[in-house]
N, C-alpha and C. Protein backbone atom coordinates (compact mmCIF):
# COMPACT_ATOMS: atom_id res chain seq x y z
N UNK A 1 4.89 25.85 -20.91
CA UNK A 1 3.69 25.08 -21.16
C UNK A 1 3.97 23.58 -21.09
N UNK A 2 5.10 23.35 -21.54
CA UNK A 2 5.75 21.44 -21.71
C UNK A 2 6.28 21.42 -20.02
N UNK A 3 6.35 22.46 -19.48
CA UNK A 3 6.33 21.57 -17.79
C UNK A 3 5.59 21.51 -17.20
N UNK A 4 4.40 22.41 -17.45
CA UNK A 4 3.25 22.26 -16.59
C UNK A 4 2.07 21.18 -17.24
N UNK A 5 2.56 20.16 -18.19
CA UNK A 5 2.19 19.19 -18.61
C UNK A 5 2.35 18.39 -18.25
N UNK A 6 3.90 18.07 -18.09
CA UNK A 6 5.15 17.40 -17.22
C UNK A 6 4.19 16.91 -15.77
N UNK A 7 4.56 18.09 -15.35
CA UNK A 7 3.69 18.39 -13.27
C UNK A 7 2.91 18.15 -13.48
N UNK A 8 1.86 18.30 -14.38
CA UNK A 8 0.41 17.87 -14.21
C UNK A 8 0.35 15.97 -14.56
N UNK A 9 1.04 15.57 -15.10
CA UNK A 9 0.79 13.82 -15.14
C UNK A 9 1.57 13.11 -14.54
N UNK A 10 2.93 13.74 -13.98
CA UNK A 10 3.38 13.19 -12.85
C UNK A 10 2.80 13.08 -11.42
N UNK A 11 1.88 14.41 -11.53
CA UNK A 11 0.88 14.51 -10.02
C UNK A 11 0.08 13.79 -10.45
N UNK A 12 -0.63 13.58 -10.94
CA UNK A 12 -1.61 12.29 -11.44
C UNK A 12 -1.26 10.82 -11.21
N UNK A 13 0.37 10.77 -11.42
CA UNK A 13 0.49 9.39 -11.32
C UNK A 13 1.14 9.18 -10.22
N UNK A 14 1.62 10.47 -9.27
CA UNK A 14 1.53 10.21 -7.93
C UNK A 14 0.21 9.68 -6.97
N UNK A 15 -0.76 10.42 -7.12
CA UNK A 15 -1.64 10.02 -6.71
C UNK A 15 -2.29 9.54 -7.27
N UNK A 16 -2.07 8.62 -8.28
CA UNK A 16 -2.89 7.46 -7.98
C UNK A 16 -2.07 6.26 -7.48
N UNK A 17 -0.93 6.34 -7.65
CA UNK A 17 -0.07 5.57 -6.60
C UNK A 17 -0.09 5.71 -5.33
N UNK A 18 -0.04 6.79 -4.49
CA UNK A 18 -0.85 6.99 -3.58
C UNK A 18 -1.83 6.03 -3.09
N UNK A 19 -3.05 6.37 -3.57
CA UNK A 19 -4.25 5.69 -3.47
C UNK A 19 -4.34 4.41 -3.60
N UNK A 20 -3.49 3.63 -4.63
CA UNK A 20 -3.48 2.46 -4.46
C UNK A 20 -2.77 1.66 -3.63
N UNK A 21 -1.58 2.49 -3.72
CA UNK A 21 -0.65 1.82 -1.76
C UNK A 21 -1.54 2.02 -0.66
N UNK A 22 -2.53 3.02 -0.28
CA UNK A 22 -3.12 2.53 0.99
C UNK A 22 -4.26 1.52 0.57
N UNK A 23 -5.03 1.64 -0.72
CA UNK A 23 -5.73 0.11 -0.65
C UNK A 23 -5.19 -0.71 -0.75
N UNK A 24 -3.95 -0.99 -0.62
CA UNK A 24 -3.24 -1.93 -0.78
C UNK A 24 -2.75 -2.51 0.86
N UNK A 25 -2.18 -1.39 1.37
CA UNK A 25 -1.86 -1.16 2.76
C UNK A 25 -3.16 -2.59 3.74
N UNK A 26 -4.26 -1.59 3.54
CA UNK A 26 -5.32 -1.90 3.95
C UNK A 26 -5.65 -3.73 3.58
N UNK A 27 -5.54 -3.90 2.78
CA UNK A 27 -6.20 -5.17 2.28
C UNK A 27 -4.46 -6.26 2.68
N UNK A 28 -3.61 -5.71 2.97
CA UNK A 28 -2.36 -6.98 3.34
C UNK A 28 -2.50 -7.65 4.88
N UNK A 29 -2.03 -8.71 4.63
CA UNK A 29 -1.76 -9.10 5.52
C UNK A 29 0.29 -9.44 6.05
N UNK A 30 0.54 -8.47 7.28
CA UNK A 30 1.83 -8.07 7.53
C UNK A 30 2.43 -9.23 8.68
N UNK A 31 3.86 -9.64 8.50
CA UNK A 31 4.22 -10.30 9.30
C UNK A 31 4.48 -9.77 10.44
N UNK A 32 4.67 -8.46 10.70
CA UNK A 32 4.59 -7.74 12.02
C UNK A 32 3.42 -7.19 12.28
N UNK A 33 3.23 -7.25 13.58
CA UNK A 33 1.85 -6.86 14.54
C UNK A 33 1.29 -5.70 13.82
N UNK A 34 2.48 -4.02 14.37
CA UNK A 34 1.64 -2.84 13.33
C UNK A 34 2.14 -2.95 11.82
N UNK A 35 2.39 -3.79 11.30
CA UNK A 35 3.12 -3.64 9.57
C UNK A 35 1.67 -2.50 9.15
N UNK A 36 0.43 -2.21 9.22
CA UNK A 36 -0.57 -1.40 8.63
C UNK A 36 -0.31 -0.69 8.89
N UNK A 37 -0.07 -0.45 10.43
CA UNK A 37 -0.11 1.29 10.56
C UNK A 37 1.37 2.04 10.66
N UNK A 38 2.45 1.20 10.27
CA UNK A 38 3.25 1.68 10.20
C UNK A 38 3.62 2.10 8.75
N UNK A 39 3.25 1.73 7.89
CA UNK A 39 2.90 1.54 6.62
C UNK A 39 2.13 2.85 6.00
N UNK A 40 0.97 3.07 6.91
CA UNK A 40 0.01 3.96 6.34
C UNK A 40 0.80 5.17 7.41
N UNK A 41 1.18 5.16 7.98
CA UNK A 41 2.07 6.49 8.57
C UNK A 41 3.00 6.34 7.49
N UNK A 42 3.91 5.87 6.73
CA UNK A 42 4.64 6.24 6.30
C UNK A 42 4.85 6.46 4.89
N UNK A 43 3.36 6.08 4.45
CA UNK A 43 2.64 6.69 3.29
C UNK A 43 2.84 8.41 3.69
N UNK A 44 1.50 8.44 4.83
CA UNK A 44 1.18 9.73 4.35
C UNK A 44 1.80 11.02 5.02
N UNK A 45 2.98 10.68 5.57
CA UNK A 45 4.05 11.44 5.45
C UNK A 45 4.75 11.75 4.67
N UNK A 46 4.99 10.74 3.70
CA UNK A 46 5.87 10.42 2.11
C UNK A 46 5.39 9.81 1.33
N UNK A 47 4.68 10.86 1.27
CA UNK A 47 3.55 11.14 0.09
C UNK A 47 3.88 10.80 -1.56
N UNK A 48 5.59 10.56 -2.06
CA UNK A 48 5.69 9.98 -3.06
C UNK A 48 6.79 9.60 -2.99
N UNK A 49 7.43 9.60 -2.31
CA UNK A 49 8.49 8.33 -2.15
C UNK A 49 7.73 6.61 -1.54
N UNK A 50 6.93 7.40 -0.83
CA UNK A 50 6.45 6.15 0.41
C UNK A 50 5.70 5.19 -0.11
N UNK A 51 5.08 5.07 -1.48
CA UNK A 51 4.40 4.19 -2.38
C UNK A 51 5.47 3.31 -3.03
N UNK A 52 6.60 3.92 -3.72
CA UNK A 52 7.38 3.59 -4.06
C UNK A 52 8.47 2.50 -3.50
N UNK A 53 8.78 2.85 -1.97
CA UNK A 53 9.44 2.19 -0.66
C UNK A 53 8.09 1.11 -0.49
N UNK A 54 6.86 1.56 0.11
CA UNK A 54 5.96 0.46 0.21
C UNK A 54 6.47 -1.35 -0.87
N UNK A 55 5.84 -0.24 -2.03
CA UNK A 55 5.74 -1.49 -3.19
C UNK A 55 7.32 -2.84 -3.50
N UNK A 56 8.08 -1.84 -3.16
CA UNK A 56 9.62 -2.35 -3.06
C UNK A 56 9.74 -3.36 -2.28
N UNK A 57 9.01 -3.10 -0.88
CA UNK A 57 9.38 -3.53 0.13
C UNK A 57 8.54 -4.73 0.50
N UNK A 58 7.00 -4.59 -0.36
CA UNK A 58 6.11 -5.42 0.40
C UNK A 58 6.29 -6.86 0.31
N UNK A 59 6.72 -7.05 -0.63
CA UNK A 59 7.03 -8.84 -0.43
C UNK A 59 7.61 -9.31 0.65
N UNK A 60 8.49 -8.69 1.03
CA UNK A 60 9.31 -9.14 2.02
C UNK A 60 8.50 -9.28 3.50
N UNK A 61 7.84 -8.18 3.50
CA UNK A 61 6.91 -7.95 4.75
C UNK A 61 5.68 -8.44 5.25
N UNK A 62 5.04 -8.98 3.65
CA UNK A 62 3.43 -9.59 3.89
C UNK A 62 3.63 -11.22 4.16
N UNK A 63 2.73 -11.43 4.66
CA UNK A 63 2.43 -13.12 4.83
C UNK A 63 1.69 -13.26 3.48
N UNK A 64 2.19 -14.38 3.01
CA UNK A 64 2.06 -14.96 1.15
C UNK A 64 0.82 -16.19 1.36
N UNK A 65 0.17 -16.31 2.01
CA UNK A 65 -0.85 -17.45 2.31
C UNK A 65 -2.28 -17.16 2.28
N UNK A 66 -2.77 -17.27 1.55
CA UNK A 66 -4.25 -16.44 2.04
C UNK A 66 -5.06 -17.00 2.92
N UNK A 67 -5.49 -16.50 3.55
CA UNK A 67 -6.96 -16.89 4.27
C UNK A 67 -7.69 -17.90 4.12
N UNK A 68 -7.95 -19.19 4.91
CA UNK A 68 -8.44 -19.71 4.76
C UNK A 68 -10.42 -19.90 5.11
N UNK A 69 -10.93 -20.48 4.40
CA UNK A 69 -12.39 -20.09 4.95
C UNK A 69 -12.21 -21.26 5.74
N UNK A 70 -12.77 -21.82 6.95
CA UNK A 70 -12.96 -22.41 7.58
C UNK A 70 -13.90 -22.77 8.77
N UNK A 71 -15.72 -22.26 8.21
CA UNK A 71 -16.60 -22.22 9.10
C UNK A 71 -16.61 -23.62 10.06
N UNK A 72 -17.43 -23.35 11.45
CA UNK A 72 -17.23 -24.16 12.24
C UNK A 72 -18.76 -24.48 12.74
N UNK A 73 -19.38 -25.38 12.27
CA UNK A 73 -21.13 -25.24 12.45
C UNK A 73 -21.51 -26.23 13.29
N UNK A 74 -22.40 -25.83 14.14
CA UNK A 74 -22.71 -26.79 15.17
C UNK A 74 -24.04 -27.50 14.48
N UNK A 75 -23.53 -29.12 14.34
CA UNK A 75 -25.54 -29.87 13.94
C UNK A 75 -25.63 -29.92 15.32
């Protein structure tokens, strides 16, 4: 009964790690061309290591600058 408690909130906190590495995936901006989709392939192949490797890894990989707004309006 104490492992299938165990498995049951570790799967829980797999996936929601999961879930939040690809919104996460999704919303970066990567210094390489596919950094997304190489990323989200290698999520959901590795399915709980691959959140883990993601999060480790992402500093190194994202561009740290945000977006600038910069409309361009013709008078």
């Amino acid at each position: 009964m104490e492992y299938l408690l165990l498995i049951s909130v570790l799967s829980i906190l797999s996936l929601f790690l999961w879930f939040w590495a690809l919104i996460d995936i999704v919303k970066s901006r990567f210094a390489i061309q596919y950094g997304n989709s190489l990323w989200l392939f290698l999520i959901i192949i590795l399915p709980v290591i691959g959140p883990i490797v993601y999060f480790l890894l992402k500093r190194k990989m994202t561009i740290k600058k945000k977006r600038q707004f910069k409309p361009k309006f013709n008078h």
